[in-house]
PDB file of N, CA and C in Angstrom:
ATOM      1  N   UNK A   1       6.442 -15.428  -1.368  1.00  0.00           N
ATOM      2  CA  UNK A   1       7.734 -14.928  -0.952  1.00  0.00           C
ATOM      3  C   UNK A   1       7.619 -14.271   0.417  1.00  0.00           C
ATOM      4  N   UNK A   2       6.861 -13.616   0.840  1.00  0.00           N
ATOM      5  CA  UNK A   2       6.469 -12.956   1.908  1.00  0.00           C
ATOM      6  C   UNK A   2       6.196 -13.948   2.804  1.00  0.00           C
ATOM      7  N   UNK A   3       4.959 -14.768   2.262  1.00  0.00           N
ATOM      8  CA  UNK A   3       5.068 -15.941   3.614  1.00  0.00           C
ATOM      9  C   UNK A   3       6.070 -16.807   4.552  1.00  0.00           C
ATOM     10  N   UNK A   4       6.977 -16.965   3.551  1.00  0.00           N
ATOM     11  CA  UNK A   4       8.203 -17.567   3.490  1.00  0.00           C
ATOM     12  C   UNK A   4       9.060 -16.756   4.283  1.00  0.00           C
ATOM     13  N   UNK A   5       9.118 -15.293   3.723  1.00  0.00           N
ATOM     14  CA  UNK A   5      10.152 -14.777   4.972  1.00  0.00           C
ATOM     15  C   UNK A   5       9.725 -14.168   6.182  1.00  0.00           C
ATOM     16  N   UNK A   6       7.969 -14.580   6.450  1.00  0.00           N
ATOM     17  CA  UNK A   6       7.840 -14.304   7.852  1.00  0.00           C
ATOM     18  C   UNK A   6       8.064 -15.662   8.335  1.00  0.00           C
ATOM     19  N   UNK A   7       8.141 -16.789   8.081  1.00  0.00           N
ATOM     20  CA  UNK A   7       8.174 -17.832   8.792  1.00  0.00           C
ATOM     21  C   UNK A   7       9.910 -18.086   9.197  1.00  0.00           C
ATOM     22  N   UNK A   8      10.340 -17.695   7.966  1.00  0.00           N
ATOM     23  CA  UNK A   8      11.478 -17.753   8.741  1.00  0.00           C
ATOM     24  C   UNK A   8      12.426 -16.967   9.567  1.00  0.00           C
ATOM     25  N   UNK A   9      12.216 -15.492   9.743  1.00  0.00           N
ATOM     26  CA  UNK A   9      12.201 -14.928  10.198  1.00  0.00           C
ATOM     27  C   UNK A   9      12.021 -15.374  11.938  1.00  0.00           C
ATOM     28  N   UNK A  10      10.400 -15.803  12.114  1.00  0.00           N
ATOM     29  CA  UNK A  10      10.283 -16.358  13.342  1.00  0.00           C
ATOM     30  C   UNK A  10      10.425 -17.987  13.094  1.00  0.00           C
ATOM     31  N   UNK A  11      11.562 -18.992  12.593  1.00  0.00           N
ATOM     32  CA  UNK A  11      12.449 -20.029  13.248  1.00  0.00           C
ATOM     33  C   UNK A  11      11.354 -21.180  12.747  1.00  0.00           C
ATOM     34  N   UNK A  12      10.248 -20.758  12.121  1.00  0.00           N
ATOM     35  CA  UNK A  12       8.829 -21.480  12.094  1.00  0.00           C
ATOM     36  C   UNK A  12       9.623 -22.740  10.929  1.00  0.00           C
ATOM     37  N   UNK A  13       8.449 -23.773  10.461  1.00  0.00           N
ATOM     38  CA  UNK A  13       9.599 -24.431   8.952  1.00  0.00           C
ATOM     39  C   UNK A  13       8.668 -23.553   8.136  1.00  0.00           C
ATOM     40  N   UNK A  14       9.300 -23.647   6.678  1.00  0.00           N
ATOM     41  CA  UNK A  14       8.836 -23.046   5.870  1.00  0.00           C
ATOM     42  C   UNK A  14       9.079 -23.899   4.431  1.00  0.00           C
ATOM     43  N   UNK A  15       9.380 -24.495   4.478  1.00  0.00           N
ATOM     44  CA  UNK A  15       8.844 -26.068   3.791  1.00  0.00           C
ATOM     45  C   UNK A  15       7.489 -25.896   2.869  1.00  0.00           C
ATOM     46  N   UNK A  16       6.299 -25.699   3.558  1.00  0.00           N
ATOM     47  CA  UNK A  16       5.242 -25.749   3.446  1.00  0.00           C
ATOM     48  C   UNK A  16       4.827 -23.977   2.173  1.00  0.00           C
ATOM     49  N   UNK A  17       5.353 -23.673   2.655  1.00  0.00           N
ATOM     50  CA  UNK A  17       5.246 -22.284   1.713  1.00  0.00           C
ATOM     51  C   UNK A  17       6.042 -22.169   0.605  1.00  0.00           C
ATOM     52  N   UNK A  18       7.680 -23.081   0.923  1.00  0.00           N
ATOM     53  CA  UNK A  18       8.631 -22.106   0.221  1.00  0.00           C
ATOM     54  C   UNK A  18       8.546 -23.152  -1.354  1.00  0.00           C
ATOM     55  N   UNK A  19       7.839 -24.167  -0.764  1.00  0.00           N
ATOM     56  CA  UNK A  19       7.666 -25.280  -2.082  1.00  0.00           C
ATOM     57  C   UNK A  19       6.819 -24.852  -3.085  1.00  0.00           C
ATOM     58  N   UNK A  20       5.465 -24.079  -2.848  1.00  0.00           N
ATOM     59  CA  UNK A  20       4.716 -23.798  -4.066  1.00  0.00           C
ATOM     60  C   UNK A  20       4.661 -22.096  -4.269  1.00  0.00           C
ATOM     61  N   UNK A  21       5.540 -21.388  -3.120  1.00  0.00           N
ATOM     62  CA  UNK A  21       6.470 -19.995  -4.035  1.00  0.00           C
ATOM     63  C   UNK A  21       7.424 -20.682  -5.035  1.00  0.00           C
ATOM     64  N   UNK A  22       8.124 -21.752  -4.801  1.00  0.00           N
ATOM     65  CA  UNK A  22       8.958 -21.725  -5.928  1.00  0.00           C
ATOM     66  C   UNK A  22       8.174 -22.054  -7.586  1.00  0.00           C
ATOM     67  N   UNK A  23       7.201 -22.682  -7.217  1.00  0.00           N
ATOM     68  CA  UNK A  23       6.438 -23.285  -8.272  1.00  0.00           C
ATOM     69  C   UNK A  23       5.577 -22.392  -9.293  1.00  0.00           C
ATOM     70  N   UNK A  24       5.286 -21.060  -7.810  1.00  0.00           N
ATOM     71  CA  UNK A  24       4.410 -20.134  -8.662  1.00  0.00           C
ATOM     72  C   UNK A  24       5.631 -19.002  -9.218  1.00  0.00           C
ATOM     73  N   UNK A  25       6.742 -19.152  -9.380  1.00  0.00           N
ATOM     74  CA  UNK A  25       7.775 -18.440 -10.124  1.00  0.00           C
ATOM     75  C   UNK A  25       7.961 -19.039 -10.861  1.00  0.00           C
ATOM     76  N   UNK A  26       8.806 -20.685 -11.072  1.00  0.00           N
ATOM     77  CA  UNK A  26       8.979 -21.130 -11.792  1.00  0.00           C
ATOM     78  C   UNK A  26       8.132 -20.964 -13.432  1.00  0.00           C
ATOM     79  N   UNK A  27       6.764 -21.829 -13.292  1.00  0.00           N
ATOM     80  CA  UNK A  27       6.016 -22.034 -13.809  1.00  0.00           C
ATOM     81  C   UNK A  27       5.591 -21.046 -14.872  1.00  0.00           C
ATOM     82  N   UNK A  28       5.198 -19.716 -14.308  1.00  0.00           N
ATOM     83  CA  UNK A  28       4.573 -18.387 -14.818  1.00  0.00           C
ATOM     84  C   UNK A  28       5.814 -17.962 -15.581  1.00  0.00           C
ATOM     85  N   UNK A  29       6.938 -17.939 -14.900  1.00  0.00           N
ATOM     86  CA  UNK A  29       8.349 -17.607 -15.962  1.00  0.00           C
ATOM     87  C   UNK A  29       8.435 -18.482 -17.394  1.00  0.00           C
ATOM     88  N   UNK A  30       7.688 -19.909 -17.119  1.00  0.00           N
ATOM     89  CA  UNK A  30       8.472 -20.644 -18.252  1.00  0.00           C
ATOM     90  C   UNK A  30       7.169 -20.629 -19.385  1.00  0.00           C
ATOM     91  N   UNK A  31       6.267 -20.657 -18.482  1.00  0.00           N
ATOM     92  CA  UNK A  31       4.850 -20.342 -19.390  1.00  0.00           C
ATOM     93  C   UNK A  31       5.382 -18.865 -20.304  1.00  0.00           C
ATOM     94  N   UNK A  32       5.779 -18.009 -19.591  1.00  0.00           N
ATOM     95  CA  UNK A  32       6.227 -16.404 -20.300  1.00  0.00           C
ATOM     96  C   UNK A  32       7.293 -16.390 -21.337  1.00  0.00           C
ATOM     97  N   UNK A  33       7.978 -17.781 -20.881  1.00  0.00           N
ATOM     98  CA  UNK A  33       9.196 -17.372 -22.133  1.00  0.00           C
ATOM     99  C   UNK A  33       8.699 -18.206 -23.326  1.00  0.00           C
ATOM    100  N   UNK A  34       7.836 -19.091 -23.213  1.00  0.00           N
ATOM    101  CA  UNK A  34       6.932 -19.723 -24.438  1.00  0.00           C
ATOM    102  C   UNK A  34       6.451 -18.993 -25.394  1.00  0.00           C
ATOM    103  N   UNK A  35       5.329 -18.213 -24.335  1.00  0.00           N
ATOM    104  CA  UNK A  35       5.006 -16.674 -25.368  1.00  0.00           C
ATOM    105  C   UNK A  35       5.572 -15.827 -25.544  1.00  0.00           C
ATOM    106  N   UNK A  36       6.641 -15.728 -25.150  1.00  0.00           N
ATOM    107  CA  UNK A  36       7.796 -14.736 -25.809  1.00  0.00           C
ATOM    108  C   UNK A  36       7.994 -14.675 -26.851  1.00  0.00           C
ATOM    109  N   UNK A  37       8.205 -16.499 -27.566  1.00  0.00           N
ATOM    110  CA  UNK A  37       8.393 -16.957 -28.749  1.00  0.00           C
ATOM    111  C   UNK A  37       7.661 -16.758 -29.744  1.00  0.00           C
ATOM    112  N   UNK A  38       6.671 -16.761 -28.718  1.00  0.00           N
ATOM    113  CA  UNK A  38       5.099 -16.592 -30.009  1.00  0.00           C
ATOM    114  C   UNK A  38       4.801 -15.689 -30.527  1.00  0.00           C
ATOM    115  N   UNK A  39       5.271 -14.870 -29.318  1.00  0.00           N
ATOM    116  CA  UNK A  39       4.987 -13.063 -29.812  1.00  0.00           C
ATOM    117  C   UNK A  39       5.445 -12.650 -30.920  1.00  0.00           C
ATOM    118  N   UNK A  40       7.117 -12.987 -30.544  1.00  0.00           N
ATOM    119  CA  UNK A  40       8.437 -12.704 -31.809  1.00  0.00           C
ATOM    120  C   UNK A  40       7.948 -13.158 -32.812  1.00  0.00           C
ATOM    121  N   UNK A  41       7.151 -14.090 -33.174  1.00  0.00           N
ATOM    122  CA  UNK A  41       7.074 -15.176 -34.377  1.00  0.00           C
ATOM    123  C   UNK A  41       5.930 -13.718 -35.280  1.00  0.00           C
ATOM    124  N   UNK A  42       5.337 -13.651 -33.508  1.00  0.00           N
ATOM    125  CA  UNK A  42       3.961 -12.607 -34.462  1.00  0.00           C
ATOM    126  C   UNK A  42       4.360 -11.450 -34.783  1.00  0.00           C
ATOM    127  N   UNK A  43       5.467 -10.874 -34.105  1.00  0.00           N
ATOM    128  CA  UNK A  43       5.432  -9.452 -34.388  1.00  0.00           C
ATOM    129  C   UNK A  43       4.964  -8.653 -33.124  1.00  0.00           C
ATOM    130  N   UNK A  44       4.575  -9.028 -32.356  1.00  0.00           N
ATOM    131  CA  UNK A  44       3.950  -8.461 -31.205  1.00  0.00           C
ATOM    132  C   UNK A  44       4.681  -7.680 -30.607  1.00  0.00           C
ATOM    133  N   UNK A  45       5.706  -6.855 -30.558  1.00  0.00           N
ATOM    134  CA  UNK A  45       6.686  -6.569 -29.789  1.00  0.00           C
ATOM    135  C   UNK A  45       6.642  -5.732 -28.744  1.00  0.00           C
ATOM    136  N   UNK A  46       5.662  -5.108 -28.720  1.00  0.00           N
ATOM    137  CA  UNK A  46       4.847  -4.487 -27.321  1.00  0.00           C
ATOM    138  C   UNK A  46       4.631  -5.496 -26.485  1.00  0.00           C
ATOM    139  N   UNK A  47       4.163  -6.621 -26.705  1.00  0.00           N
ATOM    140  CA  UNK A  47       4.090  -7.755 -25.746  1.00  0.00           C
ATOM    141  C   UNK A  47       5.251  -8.386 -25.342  1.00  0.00           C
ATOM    142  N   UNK A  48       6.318  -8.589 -26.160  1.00  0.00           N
ATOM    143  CA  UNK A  48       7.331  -8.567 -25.779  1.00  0.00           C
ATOM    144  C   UNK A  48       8.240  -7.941 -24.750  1.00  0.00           C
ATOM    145  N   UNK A  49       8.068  -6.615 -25.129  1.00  0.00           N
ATOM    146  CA  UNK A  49       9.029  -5.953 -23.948  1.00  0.00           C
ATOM    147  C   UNK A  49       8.191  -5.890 -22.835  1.00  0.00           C
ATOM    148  N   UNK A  50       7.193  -6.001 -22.319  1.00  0.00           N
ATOM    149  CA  UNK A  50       6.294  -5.973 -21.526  1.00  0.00           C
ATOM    150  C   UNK A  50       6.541  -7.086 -20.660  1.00  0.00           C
ATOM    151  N   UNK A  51       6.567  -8.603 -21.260  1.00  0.00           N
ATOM    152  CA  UNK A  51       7.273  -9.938 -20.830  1.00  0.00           C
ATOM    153  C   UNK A  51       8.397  -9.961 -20.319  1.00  0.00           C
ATOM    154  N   UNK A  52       9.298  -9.486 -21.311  1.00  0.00           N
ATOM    155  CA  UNK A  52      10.541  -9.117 -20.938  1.00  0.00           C
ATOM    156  C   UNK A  52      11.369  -8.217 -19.973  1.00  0.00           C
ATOM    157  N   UNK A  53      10.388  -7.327 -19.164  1.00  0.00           N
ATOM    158  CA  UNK A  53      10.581  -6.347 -18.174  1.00  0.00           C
ATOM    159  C   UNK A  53       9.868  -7.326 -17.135  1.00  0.00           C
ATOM    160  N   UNK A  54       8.711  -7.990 -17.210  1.00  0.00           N
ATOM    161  CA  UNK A  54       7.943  -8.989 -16.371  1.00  0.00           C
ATOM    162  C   UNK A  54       9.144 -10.134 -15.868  1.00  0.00           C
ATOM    163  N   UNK A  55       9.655 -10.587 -16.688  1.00  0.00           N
ATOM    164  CA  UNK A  55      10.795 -11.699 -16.410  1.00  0.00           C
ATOM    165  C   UNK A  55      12.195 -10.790 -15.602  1.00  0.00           C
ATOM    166  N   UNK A  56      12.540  -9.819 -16.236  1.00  0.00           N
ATOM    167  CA  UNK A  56      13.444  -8.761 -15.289  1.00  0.00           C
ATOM    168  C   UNK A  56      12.816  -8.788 -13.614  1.00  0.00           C
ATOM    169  N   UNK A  57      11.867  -8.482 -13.607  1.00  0.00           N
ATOM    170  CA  UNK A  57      11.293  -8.092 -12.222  1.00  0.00           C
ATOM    171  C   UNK A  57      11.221  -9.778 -11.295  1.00  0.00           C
ATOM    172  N   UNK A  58      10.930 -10.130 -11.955  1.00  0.00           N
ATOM    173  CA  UNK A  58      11.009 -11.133 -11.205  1.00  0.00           C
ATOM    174  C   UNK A  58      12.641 -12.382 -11.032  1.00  0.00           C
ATOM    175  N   UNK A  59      12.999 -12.186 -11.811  1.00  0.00           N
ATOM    176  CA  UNK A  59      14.303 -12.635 -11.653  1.00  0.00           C
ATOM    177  C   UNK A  59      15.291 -11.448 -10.461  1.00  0.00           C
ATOM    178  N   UNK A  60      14.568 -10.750 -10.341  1.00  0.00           N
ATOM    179  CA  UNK A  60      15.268  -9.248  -9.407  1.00  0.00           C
ATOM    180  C   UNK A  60      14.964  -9.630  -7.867  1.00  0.00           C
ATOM    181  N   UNK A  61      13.266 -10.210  -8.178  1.00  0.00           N
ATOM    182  CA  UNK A  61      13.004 -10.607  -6.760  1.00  0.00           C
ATOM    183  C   UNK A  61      13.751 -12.200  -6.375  1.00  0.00           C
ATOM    184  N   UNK A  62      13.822 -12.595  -7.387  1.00  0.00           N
ATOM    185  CA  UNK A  62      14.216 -14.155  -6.646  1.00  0.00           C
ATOM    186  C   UNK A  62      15.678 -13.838  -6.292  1.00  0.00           C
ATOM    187  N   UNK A  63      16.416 -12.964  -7.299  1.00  0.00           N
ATOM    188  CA  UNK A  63      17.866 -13.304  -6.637  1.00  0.00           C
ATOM    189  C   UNK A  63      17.983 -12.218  -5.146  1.00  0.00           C
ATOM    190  N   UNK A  64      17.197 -11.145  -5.189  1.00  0.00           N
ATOM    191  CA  UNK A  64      16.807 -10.363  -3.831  1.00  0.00           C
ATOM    192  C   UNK A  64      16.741 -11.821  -2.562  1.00  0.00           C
ATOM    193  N   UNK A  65      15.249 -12.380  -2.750  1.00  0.00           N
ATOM    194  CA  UNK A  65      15.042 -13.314  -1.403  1.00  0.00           C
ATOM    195  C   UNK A  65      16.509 -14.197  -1.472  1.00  0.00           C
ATOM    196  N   UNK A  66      16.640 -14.881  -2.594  1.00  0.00           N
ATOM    197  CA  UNK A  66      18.210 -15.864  -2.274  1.00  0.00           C
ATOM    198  C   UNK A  66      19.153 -15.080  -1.428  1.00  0.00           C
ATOM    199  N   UNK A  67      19.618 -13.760  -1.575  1.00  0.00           N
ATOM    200  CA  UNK A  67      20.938 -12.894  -1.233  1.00  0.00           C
ATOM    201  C   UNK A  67      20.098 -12.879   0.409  1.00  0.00           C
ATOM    202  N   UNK A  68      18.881 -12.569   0.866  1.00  0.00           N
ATOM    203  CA  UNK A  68      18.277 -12.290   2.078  1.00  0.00           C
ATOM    204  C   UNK A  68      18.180 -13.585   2.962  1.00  0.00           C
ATOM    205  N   UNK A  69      17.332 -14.753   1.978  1.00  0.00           N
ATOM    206  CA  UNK A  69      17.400 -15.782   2.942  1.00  0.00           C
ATOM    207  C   UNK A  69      18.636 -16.392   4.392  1.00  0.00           C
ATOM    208  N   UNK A  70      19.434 -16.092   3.530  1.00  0.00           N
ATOM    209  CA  UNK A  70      20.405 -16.672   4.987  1.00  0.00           C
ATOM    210  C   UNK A  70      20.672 -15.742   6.084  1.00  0.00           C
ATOM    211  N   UNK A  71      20.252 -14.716   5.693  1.00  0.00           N
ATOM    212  CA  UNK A  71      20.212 -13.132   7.005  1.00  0.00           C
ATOM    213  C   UNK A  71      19.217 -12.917   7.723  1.00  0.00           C
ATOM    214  N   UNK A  72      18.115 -13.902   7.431  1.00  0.00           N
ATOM    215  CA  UNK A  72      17.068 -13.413   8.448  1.00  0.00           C
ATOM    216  C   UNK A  72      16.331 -13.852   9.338  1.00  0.00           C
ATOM    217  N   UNK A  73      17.019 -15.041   9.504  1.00  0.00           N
ATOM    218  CA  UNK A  73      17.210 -16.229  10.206  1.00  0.00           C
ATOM    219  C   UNK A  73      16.746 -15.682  11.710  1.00  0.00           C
ATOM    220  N   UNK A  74      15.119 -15.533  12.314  1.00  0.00           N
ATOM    221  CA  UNK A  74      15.384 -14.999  13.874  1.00  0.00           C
ATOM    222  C   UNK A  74      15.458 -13.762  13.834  1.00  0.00           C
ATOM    223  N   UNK A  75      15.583 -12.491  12.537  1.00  0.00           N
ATOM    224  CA  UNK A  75      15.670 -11.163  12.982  1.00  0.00           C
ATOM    225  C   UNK A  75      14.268 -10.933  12.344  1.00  0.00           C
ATOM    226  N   UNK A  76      13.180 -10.379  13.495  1.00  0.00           N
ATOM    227  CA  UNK A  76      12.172  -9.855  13.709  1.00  0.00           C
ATOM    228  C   UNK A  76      11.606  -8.325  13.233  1.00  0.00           C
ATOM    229  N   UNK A  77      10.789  -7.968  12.722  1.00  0.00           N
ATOM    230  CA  UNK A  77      10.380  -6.562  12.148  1.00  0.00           C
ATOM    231  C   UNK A  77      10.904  -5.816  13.475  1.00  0.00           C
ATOM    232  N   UNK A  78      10.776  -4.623  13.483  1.00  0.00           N
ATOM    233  CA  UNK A  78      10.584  -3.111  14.627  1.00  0.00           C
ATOM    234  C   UNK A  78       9.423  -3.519  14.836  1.00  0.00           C
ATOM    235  N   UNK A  79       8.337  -3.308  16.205  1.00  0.00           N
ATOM    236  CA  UNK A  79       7.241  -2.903  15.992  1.00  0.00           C
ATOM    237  C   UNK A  79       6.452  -1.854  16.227  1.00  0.00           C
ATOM    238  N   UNK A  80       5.343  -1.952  15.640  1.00  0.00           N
ATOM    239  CA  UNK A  80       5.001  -0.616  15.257  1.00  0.00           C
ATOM    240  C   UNK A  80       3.894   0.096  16.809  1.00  0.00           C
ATOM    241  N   UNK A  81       3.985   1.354  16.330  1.00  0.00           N
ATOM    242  CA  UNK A  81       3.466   1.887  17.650  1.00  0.00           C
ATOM    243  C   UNK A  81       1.767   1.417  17.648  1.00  0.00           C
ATOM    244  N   UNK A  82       1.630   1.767  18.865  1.00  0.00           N
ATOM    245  CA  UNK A  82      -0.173   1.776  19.001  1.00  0.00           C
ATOM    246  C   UNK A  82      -0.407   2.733  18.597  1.00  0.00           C
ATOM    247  N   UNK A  83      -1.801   1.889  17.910  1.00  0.00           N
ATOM    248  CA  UNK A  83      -3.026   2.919  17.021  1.00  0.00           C
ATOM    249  C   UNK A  83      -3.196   3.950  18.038  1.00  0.00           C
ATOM    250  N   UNK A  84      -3.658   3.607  19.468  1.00  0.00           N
ATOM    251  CA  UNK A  84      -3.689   5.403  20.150  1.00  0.00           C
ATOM    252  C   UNK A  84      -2.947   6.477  19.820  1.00  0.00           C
ATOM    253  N   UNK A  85      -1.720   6.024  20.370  1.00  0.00           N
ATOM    254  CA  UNK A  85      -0.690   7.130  20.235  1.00  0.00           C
ATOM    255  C   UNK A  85      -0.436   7.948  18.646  1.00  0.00           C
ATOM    256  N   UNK A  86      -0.784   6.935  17.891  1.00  0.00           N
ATOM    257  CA  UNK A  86      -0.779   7.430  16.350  1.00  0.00           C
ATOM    258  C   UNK A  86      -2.008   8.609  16.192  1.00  0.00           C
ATOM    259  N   UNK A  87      -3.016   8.585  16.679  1.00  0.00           N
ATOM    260  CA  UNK A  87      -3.693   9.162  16.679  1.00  0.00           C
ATOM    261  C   UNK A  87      -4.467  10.304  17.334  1.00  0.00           C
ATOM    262  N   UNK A  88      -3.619   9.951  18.586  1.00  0.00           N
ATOM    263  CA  UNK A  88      -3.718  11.276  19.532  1.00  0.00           C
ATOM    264  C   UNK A  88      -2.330  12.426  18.702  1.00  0.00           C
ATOM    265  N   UNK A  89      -1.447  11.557  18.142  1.00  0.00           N
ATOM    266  CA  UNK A  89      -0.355  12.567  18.118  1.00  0.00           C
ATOM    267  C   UNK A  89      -0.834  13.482  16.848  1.00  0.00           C
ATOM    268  N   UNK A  90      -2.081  13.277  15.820  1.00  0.00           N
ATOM    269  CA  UNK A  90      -1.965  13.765  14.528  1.00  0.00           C
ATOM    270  C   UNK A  90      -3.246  14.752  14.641  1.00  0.00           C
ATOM    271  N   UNK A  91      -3.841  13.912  15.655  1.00  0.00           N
ATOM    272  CA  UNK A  91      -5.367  14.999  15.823  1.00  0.00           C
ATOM    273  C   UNK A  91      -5.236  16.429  16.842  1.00  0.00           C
ATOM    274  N   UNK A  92      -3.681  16.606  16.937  1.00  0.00           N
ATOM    275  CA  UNK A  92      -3.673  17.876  17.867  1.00  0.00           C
ATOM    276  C   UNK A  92      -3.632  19.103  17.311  1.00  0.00           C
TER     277      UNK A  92
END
């Protein structure tokens, strides 16, 4: 996800990244809701809500990057100061 929104950010393609971020969400989500099932079946229910806050968080981030992707098109971080100045200013 990160790779993805520095590339696009700077105009780069992102093709190449944004294909196996989607895969490593997809995948791990659907693998999780399998054992969800399994859990329930067992009784596990600590593992459950644990999954179930795991699938929250990440459904939080994907609809986050979707709502961001079309805004950041070309807008660049702040950047950050030089290590000197950081360090002359704290050692006084």
């Amino acid at each position: 996800l990160v790779i993805s929104f520095y590339l696009r950010r700077r105009g780069l393609p992102t093709l190449v990244a944004t294909l196996p971020m989607i895969l490593m969400l997809v995948m791990p989500a659907w693998a999780l809701c399998i054992n969800i099932g399994r859990w329930l079946d067992g009784g596990s229910l600590a593992l459950v809500a644990v999954a179930v806050v795991m699938l929250a968080v990440e459904a939080w981030m994907a609809v986050e990057g979707l709502l961001l992707w079309g805004r950041v098109q070309g807008v660049l971080e702040d950047p950050l100061p030089p290590l000197g100045a950081a360090y002359s200013e704290t050692s006084r």
